[in-house]
N, C-alpha and C. Protein backbone atom coordinates (compact mmCIF):
# COMPACT_ATOMS: atom_id res chain seq x y z
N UNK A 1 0.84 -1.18 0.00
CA UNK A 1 0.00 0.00 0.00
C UNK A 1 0.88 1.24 0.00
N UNK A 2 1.05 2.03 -0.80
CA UNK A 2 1.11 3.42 -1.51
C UNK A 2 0.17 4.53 -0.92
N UNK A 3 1.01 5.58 -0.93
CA UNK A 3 0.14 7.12 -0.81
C UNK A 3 0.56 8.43 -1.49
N UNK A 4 -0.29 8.60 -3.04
CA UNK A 4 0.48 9.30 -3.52
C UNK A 4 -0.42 11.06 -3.48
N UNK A 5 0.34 12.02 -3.83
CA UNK A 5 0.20 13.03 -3.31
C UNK A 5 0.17 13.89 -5.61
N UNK A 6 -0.58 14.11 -5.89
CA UNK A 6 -0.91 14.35 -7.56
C UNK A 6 -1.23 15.80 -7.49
N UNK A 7 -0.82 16.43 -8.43
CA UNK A 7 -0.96 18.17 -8.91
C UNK A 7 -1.15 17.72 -10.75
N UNK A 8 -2.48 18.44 -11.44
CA UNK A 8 -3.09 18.23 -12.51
C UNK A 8 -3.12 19.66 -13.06
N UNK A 9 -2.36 19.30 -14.02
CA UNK A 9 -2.45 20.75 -15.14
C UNK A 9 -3.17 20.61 -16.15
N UNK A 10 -3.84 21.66 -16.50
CA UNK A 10 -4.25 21.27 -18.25
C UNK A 10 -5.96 21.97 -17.79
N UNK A 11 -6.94 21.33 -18.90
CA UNK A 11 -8.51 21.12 -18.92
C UNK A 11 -8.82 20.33 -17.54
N UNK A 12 -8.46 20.80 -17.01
CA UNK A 12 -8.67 19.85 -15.41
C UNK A 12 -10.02 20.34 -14.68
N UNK A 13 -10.42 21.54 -15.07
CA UNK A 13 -11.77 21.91 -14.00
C UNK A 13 -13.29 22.53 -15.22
N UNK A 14 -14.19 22.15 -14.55
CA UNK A 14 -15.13 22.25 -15.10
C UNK A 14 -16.22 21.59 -15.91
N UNK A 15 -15.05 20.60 -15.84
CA UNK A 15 -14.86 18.93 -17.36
C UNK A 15 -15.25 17.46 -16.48
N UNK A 16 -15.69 17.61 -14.95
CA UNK A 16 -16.31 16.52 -14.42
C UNK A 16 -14.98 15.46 -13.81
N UNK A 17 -13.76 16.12 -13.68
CA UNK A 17 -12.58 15.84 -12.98
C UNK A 17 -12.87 14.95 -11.97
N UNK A 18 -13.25 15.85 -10.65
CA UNK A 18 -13.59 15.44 -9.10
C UNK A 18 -14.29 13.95 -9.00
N UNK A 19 -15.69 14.28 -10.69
CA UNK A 19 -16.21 12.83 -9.95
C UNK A 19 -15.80 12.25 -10.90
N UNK A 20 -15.51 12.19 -11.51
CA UNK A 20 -14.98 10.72 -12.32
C UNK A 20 -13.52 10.23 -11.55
N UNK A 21 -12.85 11.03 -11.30
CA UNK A 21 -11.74 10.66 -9.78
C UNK A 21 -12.29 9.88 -8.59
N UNK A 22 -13.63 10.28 -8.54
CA UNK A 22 -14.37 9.60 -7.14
C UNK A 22 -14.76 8.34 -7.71
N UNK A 23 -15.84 8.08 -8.93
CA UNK A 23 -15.85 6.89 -9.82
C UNK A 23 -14.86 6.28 -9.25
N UNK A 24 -13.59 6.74 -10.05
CA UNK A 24 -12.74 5.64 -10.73
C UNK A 24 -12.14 5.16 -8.81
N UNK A 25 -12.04 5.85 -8.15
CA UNK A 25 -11.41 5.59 -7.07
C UNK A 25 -12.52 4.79 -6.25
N UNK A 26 -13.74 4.83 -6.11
CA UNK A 26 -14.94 4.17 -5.52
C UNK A 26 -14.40 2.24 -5.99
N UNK A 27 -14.31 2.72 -7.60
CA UNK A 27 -14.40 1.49 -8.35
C UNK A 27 -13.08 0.40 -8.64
N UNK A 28 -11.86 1.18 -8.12
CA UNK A 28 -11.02 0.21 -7.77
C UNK A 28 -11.01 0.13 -6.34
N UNK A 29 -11.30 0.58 -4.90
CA UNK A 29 -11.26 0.28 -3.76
C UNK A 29 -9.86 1.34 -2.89
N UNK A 30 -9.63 2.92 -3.89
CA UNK A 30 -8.87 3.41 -3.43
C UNK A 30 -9.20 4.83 -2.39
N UNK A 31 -8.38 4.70 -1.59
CA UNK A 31 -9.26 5.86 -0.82
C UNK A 31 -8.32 7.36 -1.16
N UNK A 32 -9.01 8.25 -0.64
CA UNK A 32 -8.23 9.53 -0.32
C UNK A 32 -8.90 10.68 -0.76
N UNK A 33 -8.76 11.54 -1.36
CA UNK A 33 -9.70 13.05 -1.47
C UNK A 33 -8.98 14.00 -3.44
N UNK A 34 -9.99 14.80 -3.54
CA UNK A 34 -9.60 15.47 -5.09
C UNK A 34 -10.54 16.60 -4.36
N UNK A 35 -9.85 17.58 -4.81
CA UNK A 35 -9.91 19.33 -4.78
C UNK A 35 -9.40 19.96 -5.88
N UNK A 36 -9.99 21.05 -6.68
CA UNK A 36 -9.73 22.03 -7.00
C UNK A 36 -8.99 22.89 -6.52
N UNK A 37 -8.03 23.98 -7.22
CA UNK A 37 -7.07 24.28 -6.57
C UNK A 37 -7.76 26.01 -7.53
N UNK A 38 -7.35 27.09 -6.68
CA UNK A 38 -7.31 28.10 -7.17
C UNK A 38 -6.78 28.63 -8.51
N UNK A 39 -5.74 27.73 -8.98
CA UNK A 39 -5.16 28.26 -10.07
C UNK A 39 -5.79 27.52 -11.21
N UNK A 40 -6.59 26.50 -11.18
CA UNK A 40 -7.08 26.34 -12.57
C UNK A 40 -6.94 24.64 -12.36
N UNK A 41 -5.99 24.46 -11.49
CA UNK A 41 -5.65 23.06 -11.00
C UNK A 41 -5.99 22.37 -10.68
N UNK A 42 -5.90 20.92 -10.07
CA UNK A 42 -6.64 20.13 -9.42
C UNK A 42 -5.22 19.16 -8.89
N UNK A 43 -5.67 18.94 -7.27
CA UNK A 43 -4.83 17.98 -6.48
C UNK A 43 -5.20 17.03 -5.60
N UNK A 44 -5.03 15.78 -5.74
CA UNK A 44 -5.19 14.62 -5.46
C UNK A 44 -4.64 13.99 -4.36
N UNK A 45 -4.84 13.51 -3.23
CA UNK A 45 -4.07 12.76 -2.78
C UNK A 45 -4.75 11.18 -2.65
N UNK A 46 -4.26 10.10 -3.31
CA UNK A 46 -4.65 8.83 -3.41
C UNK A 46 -4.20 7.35 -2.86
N UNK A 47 -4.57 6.41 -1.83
CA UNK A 47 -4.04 5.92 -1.14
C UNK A 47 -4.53 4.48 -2.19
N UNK A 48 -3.44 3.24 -2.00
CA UNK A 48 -4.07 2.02 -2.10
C UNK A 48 -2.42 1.20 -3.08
N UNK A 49 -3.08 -0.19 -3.65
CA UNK A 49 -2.02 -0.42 -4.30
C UNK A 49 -1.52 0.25 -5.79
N UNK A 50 0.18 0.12 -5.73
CA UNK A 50 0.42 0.73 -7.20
C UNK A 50 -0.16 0.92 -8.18
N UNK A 51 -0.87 -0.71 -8.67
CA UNK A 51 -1.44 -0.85 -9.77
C UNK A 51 -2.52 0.11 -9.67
N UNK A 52 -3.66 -0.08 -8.59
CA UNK A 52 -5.10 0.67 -8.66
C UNK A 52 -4.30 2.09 -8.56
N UNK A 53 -3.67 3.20 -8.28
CA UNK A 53 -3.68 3.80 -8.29
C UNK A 53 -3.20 4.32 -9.57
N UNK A 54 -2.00 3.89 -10.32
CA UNK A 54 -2.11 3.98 -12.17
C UNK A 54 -3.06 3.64 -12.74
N UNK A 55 -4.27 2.54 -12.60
CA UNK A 55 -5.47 2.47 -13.10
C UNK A 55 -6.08 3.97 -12.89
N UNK A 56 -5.73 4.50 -11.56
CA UNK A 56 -6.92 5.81 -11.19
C UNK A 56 -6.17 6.99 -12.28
N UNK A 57 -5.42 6.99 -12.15
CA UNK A 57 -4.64 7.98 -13.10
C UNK A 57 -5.19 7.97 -14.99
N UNK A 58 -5.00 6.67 -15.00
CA UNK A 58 -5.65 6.26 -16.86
C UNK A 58 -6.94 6.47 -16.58
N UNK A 59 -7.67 5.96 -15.90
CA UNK A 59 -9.44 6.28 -15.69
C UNK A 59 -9.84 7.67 -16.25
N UNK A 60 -9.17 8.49 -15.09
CA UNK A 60 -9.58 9.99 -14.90
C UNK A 60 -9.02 10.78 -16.36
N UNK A 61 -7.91 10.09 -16.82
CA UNK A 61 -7.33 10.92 -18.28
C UNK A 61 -8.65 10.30 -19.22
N UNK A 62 -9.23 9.43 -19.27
CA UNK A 62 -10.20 8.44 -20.29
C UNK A 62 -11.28 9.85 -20.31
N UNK A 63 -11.60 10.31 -19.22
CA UNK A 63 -12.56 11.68 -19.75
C UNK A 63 -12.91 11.88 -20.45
N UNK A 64 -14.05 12.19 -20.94
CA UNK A 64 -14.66 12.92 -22.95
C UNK A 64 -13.97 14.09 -22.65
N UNK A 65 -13.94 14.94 -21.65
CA UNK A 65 -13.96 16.45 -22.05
C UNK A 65 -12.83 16.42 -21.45
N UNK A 66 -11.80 16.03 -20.08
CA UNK A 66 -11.08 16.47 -19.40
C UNK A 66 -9.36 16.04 -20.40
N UNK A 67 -8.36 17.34 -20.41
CA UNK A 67 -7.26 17.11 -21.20
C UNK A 67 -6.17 17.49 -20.29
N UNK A 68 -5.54 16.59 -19.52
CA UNK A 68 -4.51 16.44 -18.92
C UNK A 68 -3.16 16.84 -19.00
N UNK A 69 -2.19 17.87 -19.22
CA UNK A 69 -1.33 18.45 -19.92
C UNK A 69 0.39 18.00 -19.04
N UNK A 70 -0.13 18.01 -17.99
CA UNK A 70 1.19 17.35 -16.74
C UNK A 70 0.62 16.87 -15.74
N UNK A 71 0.98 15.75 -15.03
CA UNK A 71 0.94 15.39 -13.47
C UNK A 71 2.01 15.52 -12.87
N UNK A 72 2.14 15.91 -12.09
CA UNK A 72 3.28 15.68 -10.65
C UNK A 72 3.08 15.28 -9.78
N UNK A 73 3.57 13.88 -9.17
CA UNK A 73 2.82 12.78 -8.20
C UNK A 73 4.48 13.10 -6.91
N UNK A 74 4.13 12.88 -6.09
CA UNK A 74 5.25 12.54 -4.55
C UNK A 74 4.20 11.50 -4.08
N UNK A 75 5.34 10.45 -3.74
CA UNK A 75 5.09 9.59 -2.82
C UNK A 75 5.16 10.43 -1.05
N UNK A 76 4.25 9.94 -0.47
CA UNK A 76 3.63 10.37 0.79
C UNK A 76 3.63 9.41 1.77
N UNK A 77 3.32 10.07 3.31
CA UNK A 77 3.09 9.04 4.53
C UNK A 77 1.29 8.54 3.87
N UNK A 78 1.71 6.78 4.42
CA UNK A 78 0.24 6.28 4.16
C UNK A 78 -0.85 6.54 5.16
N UNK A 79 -1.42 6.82 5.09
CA UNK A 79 -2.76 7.37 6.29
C UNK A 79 -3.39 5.94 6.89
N UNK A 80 -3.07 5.39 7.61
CA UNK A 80 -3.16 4.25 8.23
C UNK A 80 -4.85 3.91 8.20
N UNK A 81 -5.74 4.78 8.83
CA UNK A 81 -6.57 4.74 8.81
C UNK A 81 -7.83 5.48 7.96
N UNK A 82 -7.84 5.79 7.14
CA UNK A 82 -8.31 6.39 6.15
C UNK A 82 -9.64 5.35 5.09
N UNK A 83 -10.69 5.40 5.22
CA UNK A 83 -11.19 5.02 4.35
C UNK A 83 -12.01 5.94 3.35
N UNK A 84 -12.77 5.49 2.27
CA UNK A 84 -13.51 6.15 1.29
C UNK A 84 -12.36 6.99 0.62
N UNK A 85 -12.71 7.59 -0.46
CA UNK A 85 -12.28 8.54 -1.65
C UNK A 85 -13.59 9.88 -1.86
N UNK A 86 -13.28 11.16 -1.20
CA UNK A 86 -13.94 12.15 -1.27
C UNK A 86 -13.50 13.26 -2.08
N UNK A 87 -14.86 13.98 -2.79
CA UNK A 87 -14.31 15.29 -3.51
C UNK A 87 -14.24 16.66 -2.37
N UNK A 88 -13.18 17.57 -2.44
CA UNK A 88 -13.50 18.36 -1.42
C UNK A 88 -13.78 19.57 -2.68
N UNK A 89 -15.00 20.73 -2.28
CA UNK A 89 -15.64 21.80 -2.73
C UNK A 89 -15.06 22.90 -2.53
């Protein structure tokens, strides 16, 4: 188990980001939270195994409308106790 810490550049807001992040994270069993960021951005922090969490990454790029231009991921402390995957507003 992994905890990665994601910053999203590009068509990232407006384009249904947050929940298709929550989808895709509901739907592999990964937990952690997606926010909007003031600058146009969006940042992630996503807990679970490697694989599901590169699945969550391809999911959320699969978007009709959303166009992904850079990620920047850091590996992070794992939140021991943490369940669900939430959008924060």
């Amino acid at each position: 188990m992994i905890r990665k810490h994601y910053h999203f550049t590009g068509d990232v807001q407006g384009v249904g980001f947050r929940y298709r992040a929550k989808y895709a994270a509901d739907l592999l069993g990964v937990s952690g939270w997606v926010r909007n960021n003031d600058d146009g951005s969006v940042s992630m922090e996503a807990q679970g195994e490697p694989d599901a969490l590169q699945k969550l990454t391809d999911l959320i790029a699969q978007g009709k409308y959303i166009s992904i231009d850079s990620i920047r991921k850091t590996e992070i402390p794992v939140c021991e106790h943490e369940h669900g995957f939430y959008t924060i507003d």
